[in-house]
C-alpha atoms as a PDB file:
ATOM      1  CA  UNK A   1       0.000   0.000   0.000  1.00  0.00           C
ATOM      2  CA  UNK A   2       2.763   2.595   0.920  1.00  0.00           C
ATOM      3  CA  UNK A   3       4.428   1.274  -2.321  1.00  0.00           C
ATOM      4  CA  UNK A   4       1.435   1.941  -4.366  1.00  0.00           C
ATOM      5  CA  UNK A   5       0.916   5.708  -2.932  1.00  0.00           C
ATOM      6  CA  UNK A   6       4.557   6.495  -3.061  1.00  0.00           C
ATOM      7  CA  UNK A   7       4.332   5.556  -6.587  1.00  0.00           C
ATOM      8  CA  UNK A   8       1.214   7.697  -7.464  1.00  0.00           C
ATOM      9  CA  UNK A   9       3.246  10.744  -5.902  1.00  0.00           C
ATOM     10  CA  UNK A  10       5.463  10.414  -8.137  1.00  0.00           C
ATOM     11  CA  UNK A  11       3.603  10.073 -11.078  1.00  0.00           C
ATOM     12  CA  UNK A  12       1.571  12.665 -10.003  1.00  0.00           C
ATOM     13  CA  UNK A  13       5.038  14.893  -9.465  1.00  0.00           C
ATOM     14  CA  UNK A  14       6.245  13.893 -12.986  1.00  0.00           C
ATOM     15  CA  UNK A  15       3.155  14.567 -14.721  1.00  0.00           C
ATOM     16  CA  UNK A  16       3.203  17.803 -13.507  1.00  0.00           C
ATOM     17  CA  UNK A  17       6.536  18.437 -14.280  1.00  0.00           C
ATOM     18  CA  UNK A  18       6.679  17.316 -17.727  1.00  0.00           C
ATOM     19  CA  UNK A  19       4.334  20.285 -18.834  1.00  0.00           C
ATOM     20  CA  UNK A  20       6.654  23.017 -17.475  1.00  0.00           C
ATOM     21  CA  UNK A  21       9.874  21.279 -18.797  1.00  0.00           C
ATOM     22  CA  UNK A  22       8.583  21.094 -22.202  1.00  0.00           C
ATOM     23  CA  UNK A  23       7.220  25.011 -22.104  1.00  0.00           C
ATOM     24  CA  UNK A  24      10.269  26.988 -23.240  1.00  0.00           C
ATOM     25  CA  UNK A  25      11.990  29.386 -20.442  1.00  0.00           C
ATOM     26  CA  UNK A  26      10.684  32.451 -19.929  1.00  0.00           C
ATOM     27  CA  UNK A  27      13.375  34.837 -21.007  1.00  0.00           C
ATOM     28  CA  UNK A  28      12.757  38.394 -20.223  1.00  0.00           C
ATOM     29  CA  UNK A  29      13.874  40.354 -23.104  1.00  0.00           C
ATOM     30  CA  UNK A  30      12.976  43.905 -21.554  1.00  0.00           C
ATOM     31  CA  UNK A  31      16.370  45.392 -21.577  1.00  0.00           C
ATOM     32  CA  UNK A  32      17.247  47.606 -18.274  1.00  0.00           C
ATOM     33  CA  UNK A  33      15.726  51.377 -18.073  1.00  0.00           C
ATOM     34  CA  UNK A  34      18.792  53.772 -19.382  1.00  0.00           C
ATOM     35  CA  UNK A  35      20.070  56.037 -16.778  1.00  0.00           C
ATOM     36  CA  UNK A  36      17.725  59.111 -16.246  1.00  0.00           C
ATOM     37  CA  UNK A  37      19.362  62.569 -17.836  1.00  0.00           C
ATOM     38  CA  UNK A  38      22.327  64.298 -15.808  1.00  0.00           C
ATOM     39  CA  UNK A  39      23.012  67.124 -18.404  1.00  0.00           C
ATOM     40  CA  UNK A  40      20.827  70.133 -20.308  1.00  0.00           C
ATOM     41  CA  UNK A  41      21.633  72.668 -22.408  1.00  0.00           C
ATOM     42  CA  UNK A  42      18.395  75.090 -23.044  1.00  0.00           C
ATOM     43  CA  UNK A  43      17.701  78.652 -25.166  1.00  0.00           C
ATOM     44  CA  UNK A  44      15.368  80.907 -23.668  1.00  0.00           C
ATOM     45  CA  UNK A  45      12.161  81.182 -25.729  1.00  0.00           C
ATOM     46  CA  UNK A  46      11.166  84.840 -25.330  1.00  0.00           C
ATOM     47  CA  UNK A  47      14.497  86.039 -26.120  1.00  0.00           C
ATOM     48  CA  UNK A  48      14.296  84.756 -29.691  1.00  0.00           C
ATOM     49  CA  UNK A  49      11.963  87.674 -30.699  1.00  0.00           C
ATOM     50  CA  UNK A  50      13.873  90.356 -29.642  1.00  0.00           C
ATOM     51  CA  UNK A  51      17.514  89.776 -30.779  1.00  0.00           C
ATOM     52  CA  UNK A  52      18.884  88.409 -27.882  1.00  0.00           C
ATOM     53  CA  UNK A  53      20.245  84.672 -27.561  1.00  0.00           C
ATOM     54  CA  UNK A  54      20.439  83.207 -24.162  1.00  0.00           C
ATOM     55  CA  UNK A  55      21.978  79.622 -23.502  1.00  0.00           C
ATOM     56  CA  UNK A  56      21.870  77.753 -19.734  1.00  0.00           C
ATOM     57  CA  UNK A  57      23.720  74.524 -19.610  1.00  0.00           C
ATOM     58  CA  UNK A  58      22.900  72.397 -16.074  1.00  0.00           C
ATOM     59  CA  UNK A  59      24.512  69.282 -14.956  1.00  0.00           C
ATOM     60  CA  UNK A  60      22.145  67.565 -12.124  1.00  0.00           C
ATOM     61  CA  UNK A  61      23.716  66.433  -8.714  1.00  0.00           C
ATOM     62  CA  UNK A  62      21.384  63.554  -7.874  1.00  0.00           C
ATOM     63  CA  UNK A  63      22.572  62.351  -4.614  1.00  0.00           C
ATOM     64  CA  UNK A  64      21.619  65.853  -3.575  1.00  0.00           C
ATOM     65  CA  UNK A  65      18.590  66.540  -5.555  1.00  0.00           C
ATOM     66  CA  UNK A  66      20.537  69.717  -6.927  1.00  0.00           C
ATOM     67  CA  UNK A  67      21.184  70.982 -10.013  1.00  0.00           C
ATOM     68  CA  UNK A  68      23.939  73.438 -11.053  1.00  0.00           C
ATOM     69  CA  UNK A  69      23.447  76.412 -13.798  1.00  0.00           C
ATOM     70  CA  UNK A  70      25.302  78.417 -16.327  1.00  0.00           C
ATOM     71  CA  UNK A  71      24.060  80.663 -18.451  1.00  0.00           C
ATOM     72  CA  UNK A  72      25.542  83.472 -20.993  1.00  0.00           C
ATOM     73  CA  UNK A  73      23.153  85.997 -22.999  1.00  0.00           C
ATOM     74  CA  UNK A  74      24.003  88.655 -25.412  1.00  0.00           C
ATOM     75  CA  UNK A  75      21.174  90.682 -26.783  1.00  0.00           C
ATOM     76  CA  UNK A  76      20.856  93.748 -28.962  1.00  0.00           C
ATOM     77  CA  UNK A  77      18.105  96.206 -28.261  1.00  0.00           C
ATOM     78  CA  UNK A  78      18.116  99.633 -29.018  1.00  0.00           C
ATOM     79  CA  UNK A  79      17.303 101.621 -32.509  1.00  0.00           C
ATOM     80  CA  UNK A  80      17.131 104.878 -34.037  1.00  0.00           C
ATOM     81  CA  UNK A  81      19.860 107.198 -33.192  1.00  0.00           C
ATOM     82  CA  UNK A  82      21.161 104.448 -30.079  1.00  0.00           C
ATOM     83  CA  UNK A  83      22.971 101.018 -30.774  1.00  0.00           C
ATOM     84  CA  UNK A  84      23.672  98.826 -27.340  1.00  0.00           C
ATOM     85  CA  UNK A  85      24.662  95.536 -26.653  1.00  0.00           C
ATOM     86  CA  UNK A  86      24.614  93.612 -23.460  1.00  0.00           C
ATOM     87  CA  UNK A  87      26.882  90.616 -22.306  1.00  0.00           C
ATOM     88  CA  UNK A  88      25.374  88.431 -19.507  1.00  0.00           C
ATOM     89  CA  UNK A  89      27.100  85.602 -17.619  1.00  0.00           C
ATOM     90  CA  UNK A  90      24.626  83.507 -15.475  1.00  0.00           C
ATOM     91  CA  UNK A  91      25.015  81.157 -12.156  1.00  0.00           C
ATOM     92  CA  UNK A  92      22.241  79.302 -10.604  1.00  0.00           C
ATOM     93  CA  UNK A  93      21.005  76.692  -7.900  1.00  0.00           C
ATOM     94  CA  UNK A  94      18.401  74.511  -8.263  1.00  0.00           C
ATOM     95  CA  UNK A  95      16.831  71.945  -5.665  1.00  0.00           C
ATOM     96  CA  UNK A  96      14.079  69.753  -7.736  1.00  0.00           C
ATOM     97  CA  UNK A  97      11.294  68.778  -5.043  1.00  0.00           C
ATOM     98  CA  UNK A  98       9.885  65.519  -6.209  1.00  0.00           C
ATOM     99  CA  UNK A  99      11.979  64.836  -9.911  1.00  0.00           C
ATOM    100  CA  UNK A 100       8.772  63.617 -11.575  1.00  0.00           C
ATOM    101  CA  UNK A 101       6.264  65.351 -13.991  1.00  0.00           C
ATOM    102  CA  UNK A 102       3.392  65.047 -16.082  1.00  0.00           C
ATOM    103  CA  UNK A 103       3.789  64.120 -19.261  1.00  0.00           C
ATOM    104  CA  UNK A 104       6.934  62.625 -18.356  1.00  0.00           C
ATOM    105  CA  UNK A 105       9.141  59.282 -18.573  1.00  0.00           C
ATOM    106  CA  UNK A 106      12.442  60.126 -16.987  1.00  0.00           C
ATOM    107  CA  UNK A 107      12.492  59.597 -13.243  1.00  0.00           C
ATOM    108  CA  UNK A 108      14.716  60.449 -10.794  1.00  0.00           C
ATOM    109  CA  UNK A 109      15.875  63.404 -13.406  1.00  0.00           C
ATOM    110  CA  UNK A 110      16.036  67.005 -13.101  1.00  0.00           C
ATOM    111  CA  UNK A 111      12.051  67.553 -14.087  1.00  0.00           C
ATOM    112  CA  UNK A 112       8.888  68.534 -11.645  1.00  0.00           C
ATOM    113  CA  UNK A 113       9.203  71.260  -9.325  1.00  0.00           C
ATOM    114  CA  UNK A 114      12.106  73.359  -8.733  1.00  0.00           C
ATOM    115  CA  UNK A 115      12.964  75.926  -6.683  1.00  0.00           C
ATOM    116  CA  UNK A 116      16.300  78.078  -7.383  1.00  0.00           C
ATOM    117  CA  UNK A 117      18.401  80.817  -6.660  1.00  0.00           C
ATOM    118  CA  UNK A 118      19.869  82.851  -9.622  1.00  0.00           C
ATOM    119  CA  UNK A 119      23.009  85.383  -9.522  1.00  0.00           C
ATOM    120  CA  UNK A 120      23.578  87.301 -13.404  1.00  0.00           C
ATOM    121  CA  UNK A 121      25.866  90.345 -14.226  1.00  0.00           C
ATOM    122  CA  UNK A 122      25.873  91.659 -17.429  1.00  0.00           C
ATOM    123  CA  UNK A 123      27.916  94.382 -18.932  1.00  0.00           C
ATOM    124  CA  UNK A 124      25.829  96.830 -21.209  1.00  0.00           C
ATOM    125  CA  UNK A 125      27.154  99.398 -23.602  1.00  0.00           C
ATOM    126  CA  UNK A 126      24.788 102.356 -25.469  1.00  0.00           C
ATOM    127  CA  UNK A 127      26.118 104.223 -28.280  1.00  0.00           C
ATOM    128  CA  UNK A 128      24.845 106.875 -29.222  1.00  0.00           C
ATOM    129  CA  UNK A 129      25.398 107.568 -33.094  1.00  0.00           C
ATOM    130  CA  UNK A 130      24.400 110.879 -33.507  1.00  0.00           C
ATOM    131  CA  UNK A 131      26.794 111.989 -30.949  1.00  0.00           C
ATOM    132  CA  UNK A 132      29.321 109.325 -31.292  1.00  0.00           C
ATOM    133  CA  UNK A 133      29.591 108.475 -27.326  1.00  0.00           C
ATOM    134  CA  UNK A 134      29.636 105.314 -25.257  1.00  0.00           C
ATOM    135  CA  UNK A 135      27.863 104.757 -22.037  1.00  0.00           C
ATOM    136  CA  UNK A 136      28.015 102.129 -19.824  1.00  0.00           C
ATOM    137  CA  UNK A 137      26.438 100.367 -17.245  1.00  0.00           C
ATOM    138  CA  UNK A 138      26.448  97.444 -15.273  1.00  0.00           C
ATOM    139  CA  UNK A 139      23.481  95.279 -13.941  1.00  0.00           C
ATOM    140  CA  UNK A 140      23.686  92.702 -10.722  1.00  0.00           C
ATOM    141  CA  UNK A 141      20.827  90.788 -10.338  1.00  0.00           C
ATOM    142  CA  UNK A 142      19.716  88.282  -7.822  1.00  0.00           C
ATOM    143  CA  UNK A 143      16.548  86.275  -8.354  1.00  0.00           C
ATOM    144  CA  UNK A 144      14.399  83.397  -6.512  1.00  0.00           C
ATOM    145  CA  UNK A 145      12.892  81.014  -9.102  1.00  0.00           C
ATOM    146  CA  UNK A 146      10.610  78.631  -8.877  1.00  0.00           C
ATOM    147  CA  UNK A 147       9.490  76.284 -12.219  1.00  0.00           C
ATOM    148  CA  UNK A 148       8.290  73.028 -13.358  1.00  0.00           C
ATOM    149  CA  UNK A 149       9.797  71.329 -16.385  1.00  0.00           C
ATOM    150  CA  UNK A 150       8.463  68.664 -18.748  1.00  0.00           C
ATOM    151  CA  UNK A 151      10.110  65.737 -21.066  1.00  0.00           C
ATOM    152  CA  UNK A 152       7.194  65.348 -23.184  1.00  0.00           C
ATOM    153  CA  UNK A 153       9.719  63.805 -25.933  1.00  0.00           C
ATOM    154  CA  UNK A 154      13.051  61.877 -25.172  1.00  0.00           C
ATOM    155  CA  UNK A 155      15.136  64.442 -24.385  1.00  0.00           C
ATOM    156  CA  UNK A 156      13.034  67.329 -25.139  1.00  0.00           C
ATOM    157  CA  UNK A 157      12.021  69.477 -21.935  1.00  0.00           C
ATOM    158  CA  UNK A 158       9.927  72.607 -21.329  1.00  0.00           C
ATOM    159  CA  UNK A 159      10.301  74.915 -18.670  1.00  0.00           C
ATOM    160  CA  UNK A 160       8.549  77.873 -17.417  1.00  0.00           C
ATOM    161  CA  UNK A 161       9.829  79.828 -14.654  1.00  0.00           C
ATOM    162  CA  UNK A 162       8.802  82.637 -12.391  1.00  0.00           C
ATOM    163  CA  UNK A 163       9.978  84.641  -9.439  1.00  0.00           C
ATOM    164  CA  UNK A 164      11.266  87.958  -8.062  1.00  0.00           C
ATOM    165  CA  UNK A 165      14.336  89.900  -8.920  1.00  0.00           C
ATOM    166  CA  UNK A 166      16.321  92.209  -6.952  1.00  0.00           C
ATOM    167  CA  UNK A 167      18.886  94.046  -9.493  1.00  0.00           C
ATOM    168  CA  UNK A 168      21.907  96.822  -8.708  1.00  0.00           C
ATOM    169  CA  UNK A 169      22.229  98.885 -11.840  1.00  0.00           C
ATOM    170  CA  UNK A 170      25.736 100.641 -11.617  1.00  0.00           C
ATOM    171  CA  UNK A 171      26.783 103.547 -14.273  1.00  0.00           C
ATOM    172  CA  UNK A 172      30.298 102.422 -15.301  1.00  0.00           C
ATOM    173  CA  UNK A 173      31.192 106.040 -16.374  1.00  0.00           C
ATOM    174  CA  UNK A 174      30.871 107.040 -12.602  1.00  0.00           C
ATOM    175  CA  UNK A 175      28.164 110.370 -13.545  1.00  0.00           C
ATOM    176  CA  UNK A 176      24.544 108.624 -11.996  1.00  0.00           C
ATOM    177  CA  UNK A 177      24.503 107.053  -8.460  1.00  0.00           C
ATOM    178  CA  UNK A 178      23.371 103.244  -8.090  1.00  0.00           C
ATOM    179  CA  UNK A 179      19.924 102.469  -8.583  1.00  0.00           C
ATOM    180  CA  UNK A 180      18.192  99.371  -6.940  1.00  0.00           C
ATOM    181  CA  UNK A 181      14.691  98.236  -7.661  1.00  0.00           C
ATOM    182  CA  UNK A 182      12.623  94.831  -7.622  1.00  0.00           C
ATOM    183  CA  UNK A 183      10.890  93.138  -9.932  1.00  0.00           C
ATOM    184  CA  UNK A 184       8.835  90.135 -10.980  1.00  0.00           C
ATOM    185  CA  UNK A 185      10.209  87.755 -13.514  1.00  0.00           C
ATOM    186  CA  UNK A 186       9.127  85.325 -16.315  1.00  0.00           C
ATOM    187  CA  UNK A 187      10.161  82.913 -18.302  1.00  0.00           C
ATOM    188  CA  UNK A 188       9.750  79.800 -20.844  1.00  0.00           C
ATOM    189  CA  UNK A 189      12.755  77.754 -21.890  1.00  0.00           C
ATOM    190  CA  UNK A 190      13.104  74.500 -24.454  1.00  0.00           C
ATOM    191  CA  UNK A 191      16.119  72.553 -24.190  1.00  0.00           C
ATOM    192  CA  UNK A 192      17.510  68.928 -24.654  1.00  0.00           C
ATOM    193  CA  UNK A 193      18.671  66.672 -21.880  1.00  0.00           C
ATOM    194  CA  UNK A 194      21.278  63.607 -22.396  1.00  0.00           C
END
C-alpha cells in the first residue's frame, strides 16, 4: 500500500513536471531602463523675438537633488539714433522637489518642481550715433525662481519659470549714483537633456 501511494506521488510529481519542462523558459527580453538625464543645455524662448540669444547649460547632482546652472546671454536692443549691446554671464542653484512630472518618462531626473536661486551680471554698452559716445552700465541681479519642467519627448524638456528679482544697476562712467529696484520675472525655456 505505501508502495502503491509512493508511486502515485510520483507520477503525479512527474506529470506535472513534464508540462513546465517542455514550455520553453521564460526569457525576459525587456532590456534595463537607461540612466535618467544628468546634463541640459536650453535657449530661452522669449528672447528669440527680440535679438537676444540666451543659452543655460545644467549638470544635475542627484545624490543631492541639486542641479547646477550656467548661463551666458548677449542681446541687442536699441534703434534709431542708439545702438547697445549687453553681455550676460549667469550662475544658478536649483533643488528639484519631487523629480517627476506630467507628461513625463524620466524619473529620478532634473524635471517637476524646482525651486532656485539665480546670480547674473551683465555688462551693457549704449552708443549713441548721432553723438558718437559710449555709455556704460552694469546690472547685478539676484533672483528666486521657482518652475516646473516637462520631457514630453526623449530628451526634449519645457520649462517655465517665475519669481522675483532684486537688481543693482551701476553707471560704469561714474556720472549717476546706483539704482536698486525689484521686480517680478518670467520665463519659458526649451532645451535637450542627455
Amino acid at each position: 500500500m505505501r508502495a502503491a501511494l509512493a508511486l502515485g506521488a510520483l507520477a503525479v510529481a512527474l506529470a506535472g513536471a513534464a508540462p513546465a519542462a517542455a514550455q520553453p523558459s521564460q526569457v525576459t527580453t525587456d532590456a534595463a531602463p537607461a540612466p535618467p538625464p544628468r546634463y541640459d543645455v536650453a535657449l530661452a524662448l522669449p528672447g528669440l523675438g527680440a535679438a537676444a540669444l540666451a543659452v543655460d547649460a545644467e549638470r544635475d547632482l542627484p545624490a543631492r537633488k541639486l542641479s547646477l546652472v550656467t548661463g551666458l546671454a548677449v542681446r541687442r536692443a536699441a534703434s534709431g539714433d542708439y545702438s547697445s549691446s549687453t553681455l550676460a554671464i549667469g550662475v544658478e542653484a536649483r533643488r528639484w522637489l519631487k523629480r517627476r512630472a506630467i507628461w513625463t518618462r524620466h524619473r529620478d531626473a532634473m524635471v517637476g518642481w524646482y525651486v532656485g536661486g539665480r546670480l547674473d551680471v551683465s555688462l551693457n554698452r549704449l552708443h549713441d550715433d548721432v553723438m558718437d559716445s559710449d555709455h556704460g552700465q552694469m546690472v547685478v541681479a539676484a533672483s528666486a525662481l521657482a518652475g516646473y519642467r516637462i520631457a514630453p519627448w526623449r530628451g526634449l524638456e519645457l520649462t517655465p519659470m517665475a519669481g522675483v528679482t532684486w537688481r543693482t544697476e551701476l553707471d560704469l562712467d561714474g556720472r549717476l549714483p546706483a539704482a536698486r529696484r525689484a521686480g517680478l520675472t518670467f520665463g519659458l525655456a526649451a532645451g535637450w537633456m542627455f
